[in-house]
Protein backbone atom coordinates (compact mmCIF):
# COMPACT_ATOMS: atom_id res chain seq x y z
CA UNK A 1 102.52 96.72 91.98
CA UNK A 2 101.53 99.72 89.65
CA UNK A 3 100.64 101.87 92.44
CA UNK A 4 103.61 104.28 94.14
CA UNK A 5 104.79 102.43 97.42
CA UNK A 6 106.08 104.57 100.41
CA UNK A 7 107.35 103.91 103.64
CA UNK A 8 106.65 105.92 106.80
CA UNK A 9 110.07 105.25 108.38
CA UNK A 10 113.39 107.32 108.42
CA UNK A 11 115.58 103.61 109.87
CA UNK A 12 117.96 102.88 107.23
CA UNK A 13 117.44 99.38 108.25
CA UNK A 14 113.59 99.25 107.60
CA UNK A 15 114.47 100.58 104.30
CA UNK A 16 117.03 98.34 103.50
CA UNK A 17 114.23 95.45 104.55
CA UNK A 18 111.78 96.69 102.50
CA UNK A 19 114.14 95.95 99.88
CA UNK A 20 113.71 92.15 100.33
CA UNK A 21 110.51 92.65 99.38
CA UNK A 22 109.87 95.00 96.53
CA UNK A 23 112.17 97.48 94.44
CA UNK A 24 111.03 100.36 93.93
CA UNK A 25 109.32 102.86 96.98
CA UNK A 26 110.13 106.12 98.20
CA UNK A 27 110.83 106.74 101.46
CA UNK A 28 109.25 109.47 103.96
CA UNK A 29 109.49 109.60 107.26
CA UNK A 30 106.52 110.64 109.58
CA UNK A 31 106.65 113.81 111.37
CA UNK A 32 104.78 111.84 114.37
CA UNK A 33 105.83 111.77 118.11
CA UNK A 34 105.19 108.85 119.40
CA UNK A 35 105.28 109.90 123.11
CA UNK A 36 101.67 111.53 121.99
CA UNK A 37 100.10 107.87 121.19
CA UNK A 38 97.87 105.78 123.99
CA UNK A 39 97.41 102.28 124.01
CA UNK A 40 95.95 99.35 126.71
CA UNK A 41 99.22 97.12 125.88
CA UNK A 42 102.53 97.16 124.00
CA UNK A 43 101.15 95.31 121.10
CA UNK A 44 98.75 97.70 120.85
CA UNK A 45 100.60 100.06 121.07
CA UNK A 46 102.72 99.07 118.10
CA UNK A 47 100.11 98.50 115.81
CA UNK A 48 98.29 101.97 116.59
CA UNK A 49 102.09 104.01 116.20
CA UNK A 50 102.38 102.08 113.01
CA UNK A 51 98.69 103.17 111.87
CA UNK A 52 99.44 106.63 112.65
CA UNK A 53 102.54 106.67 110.73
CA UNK A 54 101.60 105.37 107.53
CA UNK A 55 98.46 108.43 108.25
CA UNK A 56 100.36 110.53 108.89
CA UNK A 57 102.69 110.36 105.30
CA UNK A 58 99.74 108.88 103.52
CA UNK A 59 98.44 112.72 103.67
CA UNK A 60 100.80 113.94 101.41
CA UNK A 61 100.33 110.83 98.84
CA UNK A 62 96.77 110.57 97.63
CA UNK A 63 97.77 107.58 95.20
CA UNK A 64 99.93 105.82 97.41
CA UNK A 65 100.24 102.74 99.30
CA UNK A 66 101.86 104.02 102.26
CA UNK A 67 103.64 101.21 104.81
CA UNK A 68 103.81 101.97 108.57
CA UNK A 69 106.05 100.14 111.20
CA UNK A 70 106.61 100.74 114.63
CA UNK A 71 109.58 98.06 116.12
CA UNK A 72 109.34 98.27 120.48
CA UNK A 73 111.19 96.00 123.27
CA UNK A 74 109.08 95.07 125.84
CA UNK A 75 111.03 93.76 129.45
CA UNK A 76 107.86 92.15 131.60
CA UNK A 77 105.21 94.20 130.49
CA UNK A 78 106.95 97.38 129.84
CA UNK A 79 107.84 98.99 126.22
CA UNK A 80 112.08 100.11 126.53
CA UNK A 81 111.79 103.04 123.67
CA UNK A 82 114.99 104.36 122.07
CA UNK A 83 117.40 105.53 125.32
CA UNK A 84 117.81 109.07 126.24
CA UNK A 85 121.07 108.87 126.21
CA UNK A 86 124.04 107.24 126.92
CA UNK A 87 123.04 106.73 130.55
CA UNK A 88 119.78 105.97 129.66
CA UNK A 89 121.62 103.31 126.86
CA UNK A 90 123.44 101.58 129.95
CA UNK A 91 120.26 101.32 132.45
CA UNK A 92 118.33 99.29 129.32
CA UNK A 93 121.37 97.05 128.54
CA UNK A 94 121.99 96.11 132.34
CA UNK A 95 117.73 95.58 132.19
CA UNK A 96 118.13 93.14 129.69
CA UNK A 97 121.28 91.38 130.41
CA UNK A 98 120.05 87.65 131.42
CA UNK A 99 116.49 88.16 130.13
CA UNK A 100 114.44 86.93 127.82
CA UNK A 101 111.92 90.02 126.48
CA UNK A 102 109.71 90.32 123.05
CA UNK A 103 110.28 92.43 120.29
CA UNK A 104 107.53 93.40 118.13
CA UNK A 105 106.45 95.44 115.21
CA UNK A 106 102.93 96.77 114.47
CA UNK A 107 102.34 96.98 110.94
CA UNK A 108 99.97 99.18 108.94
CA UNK A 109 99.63 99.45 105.12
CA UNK A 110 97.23 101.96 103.72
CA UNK A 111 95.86 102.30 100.37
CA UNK A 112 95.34 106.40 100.17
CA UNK A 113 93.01 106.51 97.12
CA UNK A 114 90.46 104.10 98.21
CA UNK A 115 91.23 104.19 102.33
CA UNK A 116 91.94 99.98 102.34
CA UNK A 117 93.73 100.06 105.47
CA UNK A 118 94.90 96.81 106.97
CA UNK A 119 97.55 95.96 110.06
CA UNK A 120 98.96 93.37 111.39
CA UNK A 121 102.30 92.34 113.55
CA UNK A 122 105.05 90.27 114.83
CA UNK A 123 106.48 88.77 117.85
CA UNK A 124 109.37 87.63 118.35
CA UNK A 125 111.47 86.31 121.51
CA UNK A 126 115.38 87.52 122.22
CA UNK A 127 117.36 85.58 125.26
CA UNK A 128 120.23 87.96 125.89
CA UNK A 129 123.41 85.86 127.41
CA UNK A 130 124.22 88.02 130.86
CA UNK A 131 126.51 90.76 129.71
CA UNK A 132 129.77 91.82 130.89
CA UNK A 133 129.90 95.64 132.06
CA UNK A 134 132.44 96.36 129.88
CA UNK A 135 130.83 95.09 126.85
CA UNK A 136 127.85 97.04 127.00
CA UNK A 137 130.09 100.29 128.11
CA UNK A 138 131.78 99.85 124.83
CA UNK A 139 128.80 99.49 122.82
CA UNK A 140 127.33 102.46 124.16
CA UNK A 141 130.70 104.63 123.32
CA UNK A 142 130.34 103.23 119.92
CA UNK A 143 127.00 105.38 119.41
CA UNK A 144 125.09 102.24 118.43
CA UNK A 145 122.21 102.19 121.10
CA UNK A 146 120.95 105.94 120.83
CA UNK A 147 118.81 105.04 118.00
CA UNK A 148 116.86 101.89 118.23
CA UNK A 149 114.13 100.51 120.63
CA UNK A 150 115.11 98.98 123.98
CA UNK A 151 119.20 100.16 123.32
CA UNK A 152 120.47 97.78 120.95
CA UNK A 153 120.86 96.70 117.02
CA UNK A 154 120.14 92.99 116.89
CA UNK A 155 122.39 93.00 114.06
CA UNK A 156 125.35 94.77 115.91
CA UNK A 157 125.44 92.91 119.04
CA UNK A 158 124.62 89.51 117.87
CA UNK A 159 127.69 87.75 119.06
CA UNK A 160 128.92 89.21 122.25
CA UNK A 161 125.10 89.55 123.99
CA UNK A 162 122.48 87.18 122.43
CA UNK A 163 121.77 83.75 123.82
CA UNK A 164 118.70 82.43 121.31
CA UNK A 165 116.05 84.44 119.19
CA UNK A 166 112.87 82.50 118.65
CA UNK A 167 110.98 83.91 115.74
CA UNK A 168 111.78 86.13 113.02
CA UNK A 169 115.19 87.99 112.68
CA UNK A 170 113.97 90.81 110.86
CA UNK A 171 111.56 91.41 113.15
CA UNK A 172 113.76 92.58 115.51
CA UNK A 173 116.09 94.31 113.18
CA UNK A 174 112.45 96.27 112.57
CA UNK A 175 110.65 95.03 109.26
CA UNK A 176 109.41 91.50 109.28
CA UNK A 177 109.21 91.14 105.59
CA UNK A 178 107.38 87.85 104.96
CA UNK A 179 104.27 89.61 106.90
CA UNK A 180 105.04 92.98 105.05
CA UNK A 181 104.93 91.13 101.80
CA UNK A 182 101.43 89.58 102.80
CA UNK A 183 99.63 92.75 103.55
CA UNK A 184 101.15 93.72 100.16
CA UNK A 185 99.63 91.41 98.61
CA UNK A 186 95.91 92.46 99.57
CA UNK A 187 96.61 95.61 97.61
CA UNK A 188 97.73 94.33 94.23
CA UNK A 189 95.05 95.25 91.72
């Protein structure tokens, strides 16, 4: 890909996705608040944060392909963000314990010099095991949940607090990068 590749995203786990599926990008985060975006339904909502992302950074890169991702939890209907807090953390954990929910990521790539936008996303299914108290007390302690949707790293609590995921992993560490590397490919002159 000869033109400059950036991603909209400050996670150091997107980024480390990305990877997977090119080399070289720069990375920029989007100044964007995501409390300030609408949508009719969480998938919608996904796609349209992602969207506004990669916008949002593409302003600054006129000959860029800018990627946008927005990873949410949704619990029967209802997007869990990133917690509060620590008791915020411990309210979503206890939510979840026994569940199954969805975890997906809207996806937007946008090709700044000729305004090529397209999106797309991924679902995937998580069956968390029922947690013990003290499990998810000491995962919260360890700092872990403050910064990702619904108050947990897939990738940190694997063992101790998930049953089954059906679907993509990556997806719900927060870059599914076969899909990623599709959109890509619409792009490639």
């Amino acid at each position: 890909m000869s033109a400059q590749v950036v991603l909209a995203s400050a996670s150091p786990r997107r980024k480390q996705l990305l990877k997977k599926a090119i080399q070289r990008f720069t990375v920029v985060p989007s100044k964007v608040d995501e409390l300030s975006i609408k949508a009719k339904s969480p998938l919608a909502f996904a796609i349209k944060a992602a969207l506004v992302k990669a916008l949002d950074v593409a302003k600054k890169y006129p000959k860029a392909i800018v990627i946008g991702a927005d990873t949410i939890v949704v619990l029967r209907g209802k997007i869990l963000g990133k917690p509060r807090d620590k008791k915020h953390a411990i309210a979503m954990l206890k939510s979840l314990s026994g569940t199954i929910h969805k975890v997906i990521t809207g996806l937007a790539v946008v090709n700044v010099e000729d305004g090529k936008i397209r999106t797309d996303y991924a679902e995937t299914k998580v069956e968390m095991k029922r947690m013990k108290e003290a499990d998810i007390l000491a995962y919260v302690e360890s700092g872990g949940p403050l910064d990702k949707a619904g108050g947990y790293g897939i990738q940190e609590i694997e063992d101790p607090f998930i049953e089954k995921i059906i679907g993509n992993y990556d997806n719900v560490v927060g870059l599914p990068v076969k899909k990623v590397k599709h959109l890509l490919s619409f792009f490639v002159s």
